[in-house]
Structure formats: structure tokens, C-alpha cells
C-alpha atoms as a PDB file:
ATOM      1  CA  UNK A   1     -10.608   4.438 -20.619  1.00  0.00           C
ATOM      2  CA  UNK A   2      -8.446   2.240 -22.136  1.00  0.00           C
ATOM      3  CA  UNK A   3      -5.648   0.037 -21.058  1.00  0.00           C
ATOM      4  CA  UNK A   4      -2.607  -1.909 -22.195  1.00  0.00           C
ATOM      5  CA  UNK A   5      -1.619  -5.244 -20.254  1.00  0.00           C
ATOM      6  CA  UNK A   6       1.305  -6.814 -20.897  1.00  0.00           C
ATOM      7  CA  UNK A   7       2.354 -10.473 -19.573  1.00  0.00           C
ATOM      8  CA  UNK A   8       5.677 -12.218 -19.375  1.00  0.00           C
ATOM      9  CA  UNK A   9       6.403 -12.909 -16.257  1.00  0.00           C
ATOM     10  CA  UNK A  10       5.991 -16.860 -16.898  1.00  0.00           C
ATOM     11  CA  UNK A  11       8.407 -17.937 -20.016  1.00  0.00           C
ATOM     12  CA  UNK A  12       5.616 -17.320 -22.496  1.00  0.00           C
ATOM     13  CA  UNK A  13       4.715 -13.531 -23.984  1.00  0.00           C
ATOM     14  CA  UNK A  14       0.700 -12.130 -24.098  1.00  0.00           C
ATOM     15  CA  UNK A  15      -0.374  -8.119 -24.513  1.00  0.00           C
ATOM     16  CA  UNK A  16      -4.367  -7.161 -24.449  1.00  0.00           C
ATOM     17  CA  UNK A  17      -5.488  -4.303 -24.964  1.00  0.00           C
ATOM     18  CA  UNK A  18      -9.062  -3.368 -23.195  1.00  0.00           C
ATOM     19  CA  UNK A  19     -11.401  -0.707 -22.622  1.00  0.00           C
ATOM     20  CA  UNK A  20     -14.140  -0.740 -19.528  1.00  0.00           C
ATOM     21  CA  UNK A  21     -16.697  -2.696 -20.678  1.00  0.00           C
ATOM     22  CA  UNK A  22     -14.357  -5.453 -23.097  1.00  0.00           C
ATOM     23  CA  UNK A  23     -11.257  -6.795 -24.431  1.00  0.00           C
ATOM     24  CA  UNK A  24     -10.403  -5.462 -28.014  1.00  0.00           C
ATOM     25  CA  UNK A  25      -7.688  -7.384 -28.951  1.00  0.00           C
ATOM     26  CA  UNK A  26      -5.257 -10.290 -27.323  1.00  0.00           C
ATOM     27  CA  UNK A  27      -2.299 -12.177 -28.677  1.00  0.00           C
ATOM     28  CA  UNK A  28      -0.121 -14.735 -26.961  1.00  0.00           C
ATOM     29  CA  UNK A  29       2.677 -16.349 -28.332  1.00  0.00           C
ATOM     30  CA  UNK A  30       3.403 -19.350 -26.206  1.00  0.00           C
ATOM     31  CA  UNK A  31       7.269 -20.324 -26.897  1.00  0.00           C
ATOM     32  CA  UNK A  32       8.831 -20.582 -24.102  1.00  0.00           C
ATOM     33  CA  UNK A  33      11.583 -17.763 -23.465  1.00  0.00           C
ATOM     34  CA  UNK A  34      10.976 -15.792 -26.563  1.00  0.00           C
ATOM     35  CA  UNK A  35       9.301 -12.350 -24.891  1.00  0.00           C
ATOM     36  CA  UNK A  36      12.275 -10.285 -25.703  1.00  0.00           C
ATOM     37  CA  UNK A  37      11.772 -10.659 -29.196  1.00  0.00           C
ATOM     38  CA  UNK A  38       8.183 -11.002 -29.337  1.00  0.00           C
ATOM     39  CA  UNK A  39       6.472  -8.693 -26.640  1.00  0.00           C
ATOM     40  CA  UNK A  40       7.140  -5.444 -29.199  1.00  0.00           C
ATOM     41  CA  UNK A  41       5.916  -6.707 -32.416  1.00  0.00           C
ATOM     42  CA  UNK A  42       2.642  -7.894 -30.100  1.00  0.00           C
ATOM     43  CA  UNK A  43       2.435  -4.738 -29.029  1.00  0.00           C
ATOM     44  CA  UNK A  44       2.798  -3.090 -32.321  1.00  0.00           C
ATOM     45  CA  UNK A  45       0.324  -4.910 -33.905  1.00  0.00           C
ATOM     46  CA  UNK A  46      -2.255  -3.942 -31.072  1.00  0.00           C
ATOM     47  CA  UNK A  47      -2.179  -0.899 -31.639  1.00  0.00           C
ATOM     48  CA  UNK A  48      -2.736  -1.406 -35.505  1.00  0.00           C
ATOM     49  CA  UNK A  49      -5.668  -3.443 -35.049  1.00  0.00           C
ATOM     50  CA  UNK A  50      -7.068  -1.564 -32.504  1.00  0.00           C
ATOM     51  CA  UNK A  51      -6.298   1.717 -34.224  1.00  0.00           C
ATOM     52  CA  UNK A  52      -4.543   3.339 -30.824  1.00  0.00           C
ATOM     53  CA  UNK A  53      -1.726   5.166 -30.689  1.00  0.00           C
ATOM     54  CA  UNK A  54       0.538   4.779 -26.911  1.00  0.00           C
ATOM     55  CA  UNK A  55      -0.506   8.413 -25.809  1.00  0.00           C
ATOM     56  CA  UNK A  56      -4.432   7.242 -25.725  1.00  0.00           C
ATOM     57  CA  UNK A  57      -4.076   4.745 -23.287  1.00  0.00           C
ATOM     58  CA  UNK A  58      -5.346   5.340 -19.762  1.00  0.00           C
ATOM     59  CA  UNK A  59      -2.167   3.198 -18.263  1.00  0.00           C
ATOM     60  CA  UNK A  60      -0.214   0.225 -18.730  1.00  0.00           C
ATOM     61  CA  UNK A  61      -0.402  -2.595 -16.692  1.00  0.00           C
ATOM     62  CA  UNK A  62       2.265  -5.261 -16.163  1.00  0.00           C
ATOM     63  CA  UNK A  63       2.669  -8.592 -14.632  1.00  0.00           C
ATOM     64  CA  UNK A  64       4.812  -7.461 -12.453  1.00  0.00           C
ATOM     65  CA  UNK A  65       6.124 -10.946 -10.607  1.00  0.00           C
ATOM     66  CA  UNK A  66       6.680 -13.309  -8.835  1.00  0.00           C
ATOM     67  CA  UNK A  67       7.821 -15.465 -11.515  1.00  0.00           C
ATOM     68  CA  UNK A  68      10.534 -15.918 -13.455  1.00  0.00           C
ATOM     69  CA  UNK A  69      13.630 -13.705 -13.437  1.00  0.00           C
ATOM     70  CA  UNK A  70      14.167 -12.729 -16.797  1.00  0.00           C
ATOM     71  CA  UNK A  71      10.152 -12.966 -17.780  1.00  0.00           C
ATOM     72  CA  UNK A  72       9.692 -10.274 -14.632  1.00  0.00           C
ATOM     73  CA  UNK A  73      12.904  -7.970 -15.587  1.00  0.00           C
ATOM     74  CA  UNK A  74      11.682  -7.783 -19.294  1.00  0.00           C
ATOM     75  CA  UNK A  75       7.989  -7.311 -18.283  1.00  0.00           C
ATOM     76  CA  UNK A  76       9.073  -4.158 -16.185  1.00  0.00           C
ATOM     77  CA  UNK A  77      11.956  -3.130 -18.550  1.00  0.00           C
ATOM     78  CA  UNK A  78       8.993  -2.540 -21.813  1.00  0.00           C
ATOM     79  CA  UNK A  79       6.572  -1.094 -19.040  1.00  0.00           C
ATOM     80  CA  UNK A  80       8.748   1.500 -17.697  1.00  0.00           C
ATOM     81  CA  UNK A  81      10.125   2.870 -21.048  1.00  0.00           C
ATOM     82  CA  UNK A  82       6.366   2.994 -22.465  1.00  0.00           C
ATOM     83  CA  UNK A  83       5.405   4.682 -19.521  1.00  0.00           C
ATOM     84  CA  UNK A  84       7.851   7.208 -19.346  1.00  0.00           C
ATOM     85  CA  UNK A  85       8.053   7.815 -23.252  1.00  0.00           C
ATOM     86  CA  UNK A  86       4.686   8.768 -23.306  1.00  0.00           C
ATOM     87  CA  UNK A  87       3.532  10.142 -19.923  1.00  0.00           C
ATOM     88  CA  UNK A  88       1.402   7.262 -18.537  1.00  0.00           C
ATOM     89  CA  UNK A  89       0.745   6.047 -15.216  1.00  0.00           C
ATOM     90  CA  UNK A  90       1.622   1.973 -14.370  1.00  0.00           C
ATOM     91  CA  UNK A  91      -0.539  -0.478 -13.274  1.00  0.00           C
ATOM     92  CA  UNK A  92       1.637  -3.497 -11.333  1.00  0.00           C
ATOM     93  CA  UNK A  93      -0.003  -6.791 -10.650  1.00  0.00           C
ATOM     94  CA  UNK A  94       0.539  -9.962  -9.085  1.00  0.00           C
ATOM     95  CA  UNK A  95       1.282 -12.745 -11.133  1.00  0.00           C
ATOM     96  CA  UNK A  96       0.031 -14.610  -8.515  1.00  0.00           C
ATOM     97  CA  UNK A  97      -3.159 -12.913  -8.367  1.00  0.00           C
ATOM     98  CA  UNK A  98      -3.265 -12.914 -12.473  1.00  0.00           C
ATOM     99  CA  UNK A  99      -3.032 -16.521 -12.113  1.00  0.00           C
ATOM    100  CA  UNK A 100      -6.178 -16.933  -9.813  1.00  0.00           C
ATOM    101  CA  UNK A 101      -8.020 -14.599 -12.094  1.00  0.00           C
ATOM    102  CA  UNK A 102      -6.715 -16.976 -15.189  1.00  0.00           C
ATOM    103  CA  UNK A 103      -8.538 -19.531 -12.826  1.00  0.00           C
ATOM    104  CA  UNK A 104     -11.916 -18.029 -12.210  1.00  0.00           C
ATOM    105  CA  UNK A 105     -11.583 -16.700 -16.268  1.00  0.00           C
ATOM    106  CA  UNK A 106     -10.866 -20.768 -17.319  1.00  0.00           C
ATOM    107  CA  UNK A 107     -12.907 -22.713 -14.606  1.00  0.00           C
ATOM    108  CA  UNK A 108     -15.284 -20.744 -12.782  1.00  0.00           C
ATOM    109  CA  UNK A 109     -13.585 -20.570  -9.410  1.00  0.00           C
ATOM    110  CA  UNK A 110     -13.821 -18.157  -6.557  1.00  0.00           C
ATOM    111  CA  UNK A 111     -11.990 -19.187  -4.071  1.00  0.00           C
ATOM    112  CA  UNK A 112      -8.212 -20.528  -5.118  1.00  0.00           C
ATOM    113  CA  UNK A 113      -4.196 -21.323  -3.727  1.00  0.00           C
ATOM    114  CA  UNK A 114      -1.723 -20.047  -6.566  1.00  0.00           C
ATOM    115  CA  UNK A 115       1.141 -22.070  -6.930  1.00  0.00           C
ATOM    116  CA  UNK A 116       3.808 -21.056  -8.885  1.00  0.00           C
ATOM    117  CA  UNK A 117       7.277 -23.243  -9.334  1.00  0.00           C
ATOM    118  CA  UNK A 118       9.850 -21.090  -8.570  1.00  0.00           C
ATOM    119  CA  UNK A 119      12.368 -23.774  -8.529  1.00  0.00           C
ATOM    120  CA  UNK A 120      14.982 -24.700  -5.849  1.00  0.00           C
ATOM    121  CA  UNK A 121      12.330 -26.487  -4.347  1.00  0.00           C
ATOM    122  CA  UNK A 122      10.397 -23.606  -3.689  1.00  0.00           C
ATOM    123  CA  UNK A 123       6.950 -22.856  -4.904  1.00  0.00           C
ATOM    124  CA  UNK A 124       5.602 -18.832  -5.031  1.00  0.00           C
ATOM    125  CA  UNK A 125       2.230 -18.839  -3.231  1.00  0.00           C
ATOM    126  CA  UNK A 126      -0.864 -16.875  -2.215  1.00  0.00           C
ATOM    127  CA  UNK A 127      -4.670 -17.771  -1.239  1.00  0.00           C
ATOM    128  CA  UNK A 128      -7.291 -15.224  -2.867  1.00  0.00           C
ATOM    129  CA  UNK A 129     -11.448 -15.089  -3.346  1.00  0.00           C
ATOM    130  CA  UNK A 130     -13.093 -13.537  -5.779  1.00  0.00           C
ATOM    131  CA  UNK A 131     -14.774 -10.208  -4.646  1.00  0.00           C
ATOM    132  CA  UNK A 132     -18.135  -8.785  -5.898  1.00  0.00           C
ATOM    133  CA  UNK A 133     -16.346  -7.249  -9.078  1.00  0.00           C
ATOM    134  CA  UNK A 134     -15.085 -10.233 -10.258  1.00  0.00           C
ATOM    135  CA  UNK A 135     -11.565  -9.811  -9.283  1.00  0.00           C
ATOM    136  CA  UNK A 136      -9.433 -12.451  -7.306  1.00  0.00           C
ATOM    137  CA  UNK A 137      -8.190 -10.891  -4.242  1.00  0.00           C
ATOM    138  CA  UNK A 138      -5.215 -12.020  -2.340  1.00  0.00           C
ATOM    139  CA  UNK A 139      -6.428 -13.108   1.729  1.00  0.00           C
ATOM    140  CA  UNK A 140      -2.964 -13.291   2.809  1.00  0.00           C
ATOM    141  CA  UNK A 141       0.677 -12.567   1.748  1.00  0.00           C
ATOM    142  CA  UNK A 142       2.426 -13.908  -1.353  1.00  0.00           C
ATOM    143  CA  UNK A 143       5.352 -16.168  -0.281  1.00  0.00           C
ATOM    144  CA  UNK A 144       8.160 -18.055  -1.171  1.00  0.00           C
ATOM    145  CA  UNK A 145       8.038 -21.282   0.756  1.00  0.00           C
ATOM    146  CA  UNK A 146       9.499 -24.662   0.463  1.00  0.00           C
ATOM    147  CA  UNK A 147       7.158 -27.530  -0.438  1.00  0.00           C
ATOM    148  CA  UNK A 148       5.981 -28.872   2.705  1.00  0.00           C
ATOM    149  CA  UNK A 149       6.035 -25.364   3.915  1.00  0.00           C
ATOM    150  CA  UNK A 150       3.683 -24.201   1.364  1.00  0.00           C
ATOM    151  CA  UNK A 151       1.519 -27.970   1.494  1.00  0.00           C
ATOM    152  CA  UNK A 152       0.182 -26.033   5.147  1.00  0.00           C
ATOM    153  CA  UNK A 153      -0.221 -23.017   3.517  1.00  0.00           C
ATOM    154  CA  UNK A 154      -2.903 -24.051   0.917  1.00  0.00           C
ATOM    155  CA  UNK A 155      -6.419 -23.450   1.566  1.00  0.00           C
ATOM    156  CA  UNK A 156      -8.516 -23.319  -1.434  1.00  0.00           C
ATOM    157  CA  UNK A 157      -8.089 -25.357  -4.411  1.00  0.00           C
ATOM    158  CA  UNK A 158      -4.678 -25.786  -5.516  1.00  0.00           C
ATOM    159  CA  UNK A 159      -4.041 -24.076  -9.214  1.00  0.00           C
ATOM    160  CA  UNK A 160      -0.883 -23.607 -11.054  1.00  0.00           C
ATOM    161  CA  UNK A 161       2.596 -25.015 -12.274  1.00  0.00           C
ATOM    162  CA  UNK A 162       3.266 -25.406  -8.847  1.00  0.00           C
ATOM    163  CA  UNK A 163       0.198 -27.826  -8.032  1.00  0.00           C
ATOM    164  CA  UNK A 164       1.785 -31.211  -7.818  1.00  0.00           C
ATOM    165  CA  UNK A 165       5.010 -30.160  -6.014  1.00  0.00           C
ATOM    166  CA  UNK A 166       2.795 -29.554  -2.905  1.00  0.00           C
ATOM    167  CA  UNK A 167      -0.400 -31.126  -3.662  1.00  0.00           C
ATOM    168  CA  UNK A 168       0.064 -34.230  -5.836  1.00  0.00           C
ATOM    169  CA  UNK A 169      -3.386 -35.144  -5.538  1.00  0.00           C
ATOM    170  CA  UNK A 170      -4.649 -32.216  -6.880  1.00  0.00           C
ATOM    171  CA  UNK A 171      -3.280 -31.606 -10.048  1.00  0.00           C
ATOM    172  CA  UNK A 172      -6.431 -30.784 -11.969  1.00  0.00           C
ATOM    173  CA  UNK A 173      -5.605 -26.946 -12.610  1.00  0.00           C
ATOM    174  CA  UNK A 174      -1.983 -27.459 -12.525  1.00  0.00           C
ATOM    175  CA  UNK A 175      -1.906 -26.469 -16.387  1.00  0.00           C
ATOM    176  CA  UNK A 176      -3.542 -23.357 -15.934  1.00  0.00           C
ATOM    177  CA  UNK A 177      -1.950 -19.813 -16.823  1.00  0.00           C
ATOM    178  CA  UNK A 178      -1.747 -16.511 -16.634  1.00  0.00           C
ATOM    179  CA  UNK A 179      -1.966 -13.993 -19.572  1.00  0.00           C
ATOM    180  CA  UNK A 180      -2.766 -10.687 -20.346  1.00  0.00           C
ATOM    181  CA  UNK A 181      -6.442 -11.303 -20.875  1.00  0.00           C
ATOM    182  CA  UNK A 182      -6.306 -11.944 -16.540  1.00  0.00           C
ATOM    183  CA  UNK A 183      -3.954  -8.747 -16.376  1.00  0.00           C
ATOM    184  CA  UNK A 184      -6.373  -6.578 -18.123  1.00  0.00           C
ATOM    185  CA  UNK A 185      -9.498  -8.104 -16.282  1.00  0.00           C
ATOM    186  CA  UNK A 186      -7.715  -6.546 -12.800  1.00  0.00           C
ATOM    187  CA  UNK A 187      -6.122  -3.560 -14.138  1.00  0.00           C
ATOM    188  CA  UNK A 188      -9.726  -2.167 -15.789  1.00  0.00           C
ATOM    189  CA  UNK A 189     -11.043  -2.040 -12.311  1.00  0.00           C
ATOM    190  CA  UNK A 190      -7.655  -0.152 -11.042  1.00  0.00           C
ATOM    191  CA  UNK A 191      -7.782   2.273 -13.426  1.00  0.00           C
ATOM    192  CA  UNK A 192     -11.663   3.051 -13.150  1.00  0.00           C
ATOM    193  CA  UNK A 193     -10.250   3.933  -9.386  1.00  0.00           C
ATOM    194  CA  UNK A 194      -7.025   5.415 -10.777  1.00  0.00           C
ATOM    195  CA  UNK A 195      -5.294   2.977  -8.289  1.00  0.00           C
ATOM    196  CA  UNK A 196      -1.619   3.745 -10.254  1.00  0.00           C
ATOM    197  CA  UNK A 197       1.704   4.235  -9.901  1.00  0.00           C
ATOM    198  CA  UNK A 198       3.975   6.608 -12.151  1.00  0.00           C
ATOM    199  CA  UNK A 199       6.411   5.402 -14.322  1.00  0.00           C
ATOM    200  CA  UNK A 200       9.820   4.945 -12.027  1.00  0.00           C
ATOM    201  CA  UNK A 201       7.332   2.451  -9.235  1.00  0.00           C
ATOM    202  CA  UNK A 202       7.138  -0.109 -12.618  1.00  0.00           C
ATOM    203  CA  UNK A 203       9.580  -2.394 -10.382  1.00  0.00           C
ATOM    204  CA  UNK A 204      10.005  -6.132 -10.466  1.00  0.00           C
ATOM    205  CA  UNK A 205       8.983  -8.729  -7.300  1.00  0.00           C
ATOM    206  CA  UNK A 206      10.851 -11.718  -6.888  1.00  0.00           C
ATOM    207  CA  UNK A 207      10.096 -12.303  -3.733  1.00  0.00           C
ATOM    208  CA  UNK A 208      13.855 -14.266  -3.708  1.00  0.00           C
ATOM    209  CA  UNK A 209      16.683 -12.255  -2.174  1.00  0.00           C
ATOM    210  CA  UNK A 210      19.671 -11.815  -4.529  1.00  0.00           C
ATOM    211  CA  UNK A 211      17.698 -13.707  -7.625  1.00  0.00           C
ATOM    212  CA  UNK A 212      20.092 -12.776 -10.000  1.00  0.00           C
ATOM    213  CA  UNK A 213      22.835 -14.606  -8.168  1.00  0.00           C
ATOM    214  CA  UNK A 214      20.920 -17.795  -8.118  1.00  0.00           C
ATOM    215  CA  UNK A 215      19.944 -17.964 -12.306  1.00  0.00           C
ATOM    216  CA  UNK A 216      21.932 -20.896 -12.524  1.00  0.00           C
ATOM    217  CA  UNK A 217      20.422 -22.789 -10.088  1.00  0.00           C
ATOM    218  CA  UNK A 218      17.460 -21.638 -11.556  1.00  0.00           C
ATOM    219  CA  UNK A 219      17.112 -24.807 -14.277  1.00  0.00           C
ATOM    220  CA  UNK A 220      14.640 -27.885 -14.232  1.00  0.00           C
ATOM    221  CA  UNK A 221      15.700 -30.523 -12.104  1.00  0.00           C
END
């Protein structure tokens, strides 16, 4: 079993490729806004260190939103055409819930609120615990909310670039991210269970009605 994760649903660009038992191999590259030109050559060179060709993979898993618009679409976009190109089944994930994993991968916790800026002044959030595999699960719905909205929804430790916008005394984790390492860690357990989708399901989640009308509102304040 072997998978392919691929992350840029959050400005920067990550793909790991992993097996059941390990990761064997990971790049990011952390400019912002760059995935369209750097999520194929990361990809390429996976499978050249790794030795792999597309058609051995098991499935392809993909950050698959809430984040940002054009991270999301691009993250899909690559997953789908793999997918259908060479016959393999999809793997979506939260980017929420890749975010809580980043946060029991970095710091050791089980029990976290993901926070994502979605800008607006709205944050994308979620609660989730880590189950008996090692996997973050979500304990209630992902959200869009505004800030004081989402300040009643927290109720584990606040992680994520949304920390301080509902939290500002908790900004310890704020800095922590998602990549494909946290992708991979979720989708190895999926695919053990062959919990998939096929190719045409590899759909963006914005969780923001009409987001492509609203890109340029979509800036830093």
C-alpha cells in the first residue's frame, strides 16, 4: 500500500509519499502562492526518489479545503487529473483536520480547536481528539464563523493562523501548519480501510458560498 498526499490548500505547496508503516519521502516548498508551479516538479521528483511510477500507488490523497481559494482549486485540479489518468481512487481530507494532526505531529496534542483565517473576519473552525490510531478526529462540524462567533465555539486548545483573531491569549500554536506529512498520516489509515472516493468526488470545500465572487475581498487587512 502506498499513497501520494498532496497539500496546498494553505498558500504554501508539500507532496509525501508513504507506505503503511512510514513516510518515504516529503518536500515542502514554503513560498507563499507558488503551488501552481511547484506542486508537479515535487511530485516528479517523488516519484524519482522513491522509484514509483503513478499506476503503483494505492490512492491519492488531497487537502481538500477549507482554506484558501486558489490553494483548494489547484489541490483538487492535480488530484483529479492524476486520478483519472491513471485509474486511482481519491482520498479527500480536511484541512482542518490536517491541521490538528500537524498539531499532535509538532506538539503532542490530543485534544485541539483548528483555526484557520479565512479572512473577512471570518475564521474556518472545527474541534477534534485524537482517536486510538493516532488520527485527529473532528467532534463537531467544520464552520465558517465570525470571530466572536467562533471565540464560543472553541473548546480545546486553540491552534492555527486563526488563533489570535479569536483567542488572543492563546497564541502559542498559532504558527503551526499543515502539510502533506499530516495528509499522509490520515490518508494511510483510509486506505488500509479503502475509505475512497473515485476520481470525479476529488471536489473542493470552501465552506463560503459563491467564494470565487469574493477573491478580492479576499486580501490581508
Amino acid at each position: 500500500m502506498k499513497v501520494l498526499a498532496l497539500e496546498s490548500a494553505n498558500e504554501q505547496c508539500s507532496v509525501c509519499i508513504a507506505d503503511e508503516n512510514q513516510e518515504l519521502y516529503f518536500q515542502l516548498d514554503a513560498r507563499a502562492k507558488a503551488q501552481t508551479q511547484t506542486i508537479l516538479p515535487l511530485i516528479e521528483q517523488g516519484l524519482t526518489d522513491v522509484n514509483i511510477q503513478l499506476t503503483d500507488f494505492t490512492a491519492i490523497a488531497f487537502s481538500r479545503g477549507p482554506g484558501s481559494f486558489s490553494g483548494v482549486r489547484i489541490n483538487a485540479a492535480v488530484t483529479q487529473a492524476l486520478a483519472w489518468s491513471n485509474d486511482l481512487p481519491v482520498i479527500p481530507v480536511s484541512t482542518l483536520q490536517a491541521l490538528a494532526q500537524a498539531a499532535y505531529r509538532i506538539a503532542g496534542l490530543t485534544e485541539v480547536t483548528a483555526v484557520l483565517d479565512a479572512r473577512m473576519k471570518e475564521v474556518y473552525i472545527a474541534n477534534f481528539k485524537c482517536d486510538e490510531h493516532g488520527i485527529m478526529q473532528a467532534v463537531d462540524a467544520e464552520q465558517l464563523l465570525s470571530y466572536s462567533e467562533a471565540e464560543l465555539a472553541v473548546k480545546f486548545t486553540v491552534i492555527g493562523s486563526g488563533s489570535a483573531l479569536v483567542k488572543p491569549e492563546q497564541i502559542q500554536y498559532q504558527d503551526i501548519c499543515a502539510t502533506a506529512q499530516d495528509i499522509a498520516a490520515i490518508a494511510r489509515v483510509d486506505a488500509q480501510q479503502q475509505h475512497w472516493v473515485t476520481a470525479e468526488y476529488a471536489l473542493p470545500v470552501y465552506l463560503r458560498d459563491n467564494a470565487w465572487k469574493k477573491i478580492p475581498e479576499q486580501g490581508k487587512p
